[in-house]
Protein backbone atom coordinates (compact mmCIF):
# COMPACT_ATOMS: atom_id res chain seq x y z
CA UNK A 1 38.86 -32.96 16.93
CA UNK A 2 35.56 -33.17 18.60
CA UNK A 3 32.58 -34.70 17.05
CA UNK A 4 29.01 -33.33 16.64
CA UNK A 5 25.64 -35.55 16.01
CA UNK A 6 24.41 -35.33 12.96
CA UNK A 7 21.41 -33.85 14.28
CA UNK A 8 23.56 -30.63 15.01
CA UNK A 9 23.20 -28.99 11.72
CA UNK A 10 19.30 -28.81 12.31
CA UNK A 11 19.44 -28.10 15.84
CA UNK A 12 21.60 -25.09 15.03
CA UNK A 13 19.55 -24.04 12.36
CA UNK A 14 16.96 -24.17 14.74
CA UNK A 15 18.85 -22.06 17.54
CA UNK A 16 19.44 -19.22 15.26
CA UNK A 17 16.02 -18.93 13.85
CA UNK A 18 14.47 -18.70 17.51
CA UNK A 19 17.01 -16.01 18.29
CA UNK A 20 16.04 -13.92 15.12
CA UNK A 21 12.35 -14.34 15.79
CA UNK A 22 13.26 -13.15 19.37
CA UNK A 23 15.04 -10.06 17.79
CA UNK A 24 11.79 -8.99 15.56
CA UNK A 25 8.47 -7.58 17.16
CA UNK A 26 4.94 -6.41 15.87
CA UNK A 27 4.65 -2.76 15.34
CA UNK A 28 1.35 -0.93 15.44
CA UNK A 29 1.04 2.91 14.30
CA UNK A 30 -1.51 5.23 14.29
CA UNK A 31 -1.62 7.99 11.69
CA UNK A 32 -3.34 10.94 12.70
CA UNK A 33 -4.07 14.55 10.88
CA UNK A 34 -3.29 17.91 11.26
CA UNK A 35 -6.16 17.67 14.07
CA UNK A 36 -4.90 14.92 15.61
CA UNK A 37 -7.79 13.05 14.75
CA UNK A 38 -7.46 9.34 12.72
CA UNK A 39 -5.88 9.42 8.91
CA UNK A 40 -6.99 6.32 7.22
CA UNK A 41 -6.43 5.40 3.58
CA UNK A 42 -2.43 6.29 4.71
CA UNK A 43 0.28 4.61 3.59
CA UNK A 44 3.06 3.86 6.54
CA UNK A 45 6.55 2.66 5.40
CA UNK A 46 9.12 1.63 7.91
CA UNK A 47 13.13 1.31 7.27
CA UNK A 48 15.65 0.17 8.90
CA UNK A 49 18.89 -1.08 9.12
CA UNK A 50 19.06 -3.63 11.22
CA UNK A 51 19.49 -7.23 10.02
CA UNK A 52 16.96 -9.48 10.07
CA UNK A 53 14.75 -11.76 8.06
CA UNK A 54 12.64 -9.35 5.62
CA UNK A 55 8.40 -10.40 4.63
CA UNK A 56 7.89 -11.61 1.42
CA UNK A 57 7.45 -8.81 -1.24
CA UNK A 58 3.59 -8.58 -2.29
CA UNK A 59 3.66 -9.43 -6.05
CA UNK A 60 0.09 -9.16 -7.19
CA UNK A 61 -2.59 -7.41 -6.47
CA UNK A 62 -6.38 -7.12 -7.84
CA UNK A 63 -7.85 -3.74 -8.52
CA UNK A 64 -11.77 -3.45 -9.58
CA UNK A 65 -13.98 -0.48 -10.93
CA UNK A 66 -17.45 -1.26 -8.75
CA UNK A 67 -20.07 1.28 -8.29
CA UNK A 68 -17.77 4.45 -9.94
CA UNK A 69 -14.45 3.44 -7.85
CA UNK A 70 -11.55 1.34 -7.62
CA UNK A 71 -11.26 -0.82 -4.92
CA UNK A 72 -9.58 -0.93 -3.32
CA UNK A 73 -9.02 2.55 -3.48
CA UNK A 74 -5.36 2.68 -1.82
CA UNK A 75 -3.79 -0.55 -1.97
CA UNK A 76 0.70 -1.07 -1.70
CA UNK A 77 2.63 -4.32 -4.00
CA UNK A 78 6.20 -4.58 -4.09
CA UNK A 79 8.35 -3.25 -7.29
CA UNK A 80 7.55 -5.72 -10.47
CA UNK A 81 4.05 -6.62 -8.76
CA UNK A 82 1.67 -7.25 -11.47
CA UNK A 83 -1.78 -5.57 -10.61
CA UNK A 84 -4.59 -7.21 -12.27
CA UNK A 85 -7.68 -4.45 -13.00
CA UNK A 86 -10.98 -5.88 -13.85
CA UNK A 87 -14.39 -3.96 -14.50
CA UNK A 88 -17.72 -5.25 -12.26
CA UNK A 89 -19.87 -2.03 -13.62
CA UNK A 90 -22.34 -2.37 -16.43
CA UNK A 91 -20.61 0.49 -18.17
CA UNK A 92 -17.14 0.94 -20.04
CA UNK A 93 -14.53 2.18 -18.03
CA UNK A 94 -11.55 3.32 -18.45
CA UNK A 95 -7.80 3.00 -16.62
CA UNK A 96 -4.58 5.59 -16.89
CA UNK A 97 -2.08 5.02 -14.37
CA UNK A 98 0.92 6.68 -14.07
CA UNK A 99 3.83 8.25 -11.49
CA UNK A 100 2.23 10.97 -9.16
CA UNK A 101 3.61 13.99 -7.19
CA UNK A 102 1.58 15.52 -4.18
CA UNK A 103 -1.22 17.21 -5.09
CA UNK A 104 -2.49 14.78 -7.13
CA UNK A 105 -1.36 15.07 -10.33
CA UNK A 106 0.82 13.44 -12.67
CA UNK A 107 4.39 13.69 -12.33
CA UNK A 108 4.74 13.24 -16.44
CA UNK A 109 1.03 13.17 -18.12
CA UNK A 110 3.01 11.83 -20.81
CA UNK A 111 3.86 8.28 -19.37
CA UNK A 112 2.23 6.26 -18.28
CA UNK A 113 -0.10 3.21 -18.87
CA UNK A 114 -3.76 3.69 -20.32
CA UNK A 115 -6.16 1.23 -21.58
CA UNK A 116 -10.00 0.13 -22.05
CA UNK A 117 -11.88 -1.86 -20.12
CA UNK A 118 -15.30 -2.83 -21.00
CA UNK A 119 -18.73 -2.72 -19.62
CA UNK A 120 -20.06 -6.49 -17.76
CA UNK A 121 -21.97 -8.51 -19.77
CA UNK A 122 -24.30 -11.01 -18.97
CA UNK A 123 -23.04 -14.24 -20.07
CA UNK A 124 -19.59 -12.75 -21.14
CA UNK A 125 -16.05 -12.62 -19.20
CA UNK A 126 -15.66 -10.17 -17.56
CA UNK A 127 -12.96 -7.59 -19.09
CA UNK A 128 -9.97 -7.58 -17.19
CA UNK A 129 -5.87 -6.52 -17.67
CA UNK A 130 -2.71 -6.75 -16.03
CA UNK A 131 -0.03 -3.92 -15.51
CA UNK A 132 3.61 -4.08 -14.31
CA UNK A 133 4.25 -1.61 -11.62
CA UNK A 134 8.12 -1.67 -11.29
CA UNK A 135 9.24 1.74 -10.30
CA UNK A 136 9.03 3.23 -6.69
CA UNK A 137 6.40 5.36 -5.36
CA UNK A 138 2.64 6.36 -5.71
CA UNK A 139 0.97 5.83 -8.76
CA UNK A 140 -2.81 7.52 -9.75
CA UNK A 141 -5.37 5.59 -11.35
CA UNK A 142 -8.13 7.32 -13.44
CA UNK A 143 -10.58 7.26 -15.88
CA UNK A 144 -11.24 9.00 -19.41
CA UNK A 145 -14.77 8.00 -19.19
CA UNK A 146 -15.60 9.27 -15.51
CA UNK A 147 -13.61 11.94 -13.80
CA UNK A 148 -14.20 11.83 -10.41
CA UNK A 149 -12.49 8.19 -10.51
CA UNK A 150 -9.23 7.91 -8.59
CA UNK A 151 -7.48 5.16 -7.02
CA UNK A 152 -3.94 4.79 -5.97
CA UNK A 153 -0.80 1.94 -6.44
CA UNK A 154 1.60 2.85 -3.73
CA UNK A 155 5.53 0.89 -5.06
CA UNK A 156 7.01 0.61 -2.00
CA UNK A 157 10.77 0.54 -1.57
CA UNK A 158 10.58 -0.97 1.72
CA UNK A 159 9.16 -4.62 2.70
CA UNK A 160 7.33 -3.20 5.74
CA UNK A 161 4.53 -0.92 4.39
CA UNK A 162 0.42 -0.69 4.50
CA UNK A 163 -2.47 1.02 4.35
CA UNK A 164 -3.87 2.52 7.06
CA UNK A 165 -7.75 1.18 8.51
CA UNK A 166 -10.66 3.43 9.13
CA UNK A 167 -8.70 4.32 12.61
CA UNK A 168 -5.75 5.33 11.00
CA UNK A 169 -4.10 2.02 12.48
CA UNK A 170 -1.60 -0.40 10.79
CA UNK A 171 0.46 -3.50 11.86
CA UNK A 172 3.78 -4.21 10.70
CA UNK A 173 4.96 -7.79 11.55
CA UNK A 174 8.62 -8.72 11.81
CA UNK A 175 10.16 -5.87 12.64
CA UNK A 176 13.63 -5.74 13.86
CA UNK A 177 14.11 -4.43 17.10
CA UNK A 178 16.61 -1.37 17.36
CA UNK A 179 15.90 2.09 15.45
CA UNK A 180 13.89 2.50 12.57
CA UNK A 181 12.00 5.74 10.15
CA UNK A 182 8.86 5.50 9.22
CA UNK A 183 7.37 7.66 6.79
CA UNK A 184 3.78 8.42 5.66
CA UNK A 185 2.02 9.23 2.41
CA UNK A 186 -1.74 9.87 1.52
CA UNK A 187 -3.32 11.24 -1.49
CA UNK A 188 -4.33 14.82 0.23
CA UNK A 189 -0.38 15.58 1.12
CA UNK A 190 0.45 18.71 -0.23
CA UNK A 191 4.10 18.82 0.37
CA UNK A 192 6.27 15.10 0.85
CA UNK A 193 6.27 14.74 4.72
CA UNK A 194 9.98 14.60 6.71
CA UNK A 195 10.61 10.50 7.91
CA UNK A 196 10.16 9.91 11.85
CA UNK A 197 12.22 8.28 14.18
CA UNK A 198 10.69 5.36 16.16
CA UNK A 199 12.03 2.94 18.43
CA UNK A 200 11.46 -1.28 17.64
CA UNK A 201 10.41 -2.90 20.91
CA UNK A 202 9.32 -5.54 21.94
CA UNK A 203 7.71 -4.29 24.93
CA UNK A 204 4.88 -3.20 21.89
CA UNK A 205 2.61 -0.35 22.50
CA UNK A 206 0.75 1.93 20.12
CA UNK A 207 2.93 4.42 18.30
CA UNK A 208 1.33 7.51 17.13
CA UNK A 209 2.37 9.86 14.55
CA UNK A 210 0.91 13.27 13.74
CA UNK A 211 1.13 14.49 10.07
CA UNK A 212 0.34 17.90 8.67
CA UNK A 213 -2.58 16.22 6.03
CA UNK A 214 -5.81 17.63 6.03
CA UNK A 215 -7.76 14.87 4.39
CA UNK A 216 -10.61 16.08 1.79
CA UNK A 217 -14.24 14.77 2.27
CA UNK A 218 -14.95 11.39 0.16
CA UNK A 219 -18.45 11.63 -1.78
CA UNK A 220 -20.39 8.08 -0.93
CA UNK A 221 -20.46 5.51 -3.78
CA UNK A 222 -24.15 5.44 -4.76
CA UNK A 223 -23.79 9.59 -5.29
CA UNK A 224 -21.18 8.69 -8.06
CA UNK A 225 -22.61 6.86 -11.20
CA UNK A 226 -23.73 7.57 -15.12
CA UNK A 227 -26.98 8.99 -15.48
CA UNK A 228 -29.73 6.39 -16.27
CA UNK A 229 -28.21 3.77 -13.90
């Protein structure tokens, strides 16, 4: 029987990670709206089948209420992330979160997760609580106190998923190369949009994919607040 060094083990090990890091590429999308112009705030998630080493699932995330919003206002976590909400205003809020369908609204209004959060203080901690988020899919955030508040917790059943930038780009790392879906969600969707097929490369290139959203008009920060402040 032939014999090995005993540095074979690790120089195997090492073989066979180059050649899956050879097999995985960087993909960038662009979402774009029923215009064709740039969606941001979207979320993108990508499956496939093709083996590979997965990213790390995104466990916890912090969500604060600043200046009449949560920020941020779209953000993704893994299933069982624990999302940490803290208030920065100098006025009680409020936080319901819950399942949502498009449109908007709540798939049941009666489940959920609601609690207080109060105003900053000088000199005092600043109110803050933590929320398991373990089922899949997008979750509203809102506020008893102040209406116009929404935010959104998107539970995403794949590891390769993110929000889109201010030019409706993202960049999934680690991809395997081969065949893949990617499908898109945003908060203006009125109907749940069909998956897309894209191609993994690692020749790279910009991928763009037009959706039927027509995103609504955002009102600035300072034009949302309590009277008096």
């Amino acid at each position: 029987m032939p014999s090995f060094p005993l540095s074979w083990p690790v120089l195997l090990a090492g073989l066979m990670s180059v050649s899956a890091a050879a097999w995985a590429a960087d993909m960038q999308i662009q979402v774009l709206d029923r215009t064709g112009k740039p969606l941001p705030e979207a979320v993108v998630l990508l499956d496939t089948q093709q083996p590979g080493p997965r990213p790390a699932p995104r466990l916890e995330q912090t969500i604060t209420q600043q200046q009449m919003r949560f920020q941020p206002q779209v953000s993704v976590v893994s299933p069982g992330a624990k999302v940490a909400f803290t208030n920065l205003d100098k006025w009680n809020h409020h936080v319901r979160g819950g399942l949502s369908g498009p449109g908007g609204v709540y798939l049941d209004p009666t489940q959920g997760f609601s609690f207080k959060l109060s105003a900053k203080r000088e000199g005092q901690p600043l109110a803050s609580a933590t929320q398991q988020l373990s089922q899949p899919g997008p979750y509203l955030l809102g506020c008893h106190l102040h209406g116009s508040m929404r935010g959104h917790v998107y539970v995403s059943d794949t590891p390769w998923a993110a929000v889109s930038d201010d030019k409706g780009q993202v960049l999934l790392a680690g991809v395997p190369e081969g065949p893949a879906r990617v499908r898109v969600w945003h908060v203006d969707q009125l109907v749940d949009g069909a998956a897309q097929s894209v191609q993994v490369s690692g020749a790279g290139g910009l991928v763009k994919l037009t959706t039927a959203i027509e995103a609504r008009a955002r009102k600035p920060a300072a034009e949302e607040r309590p009277p008096g402040y």
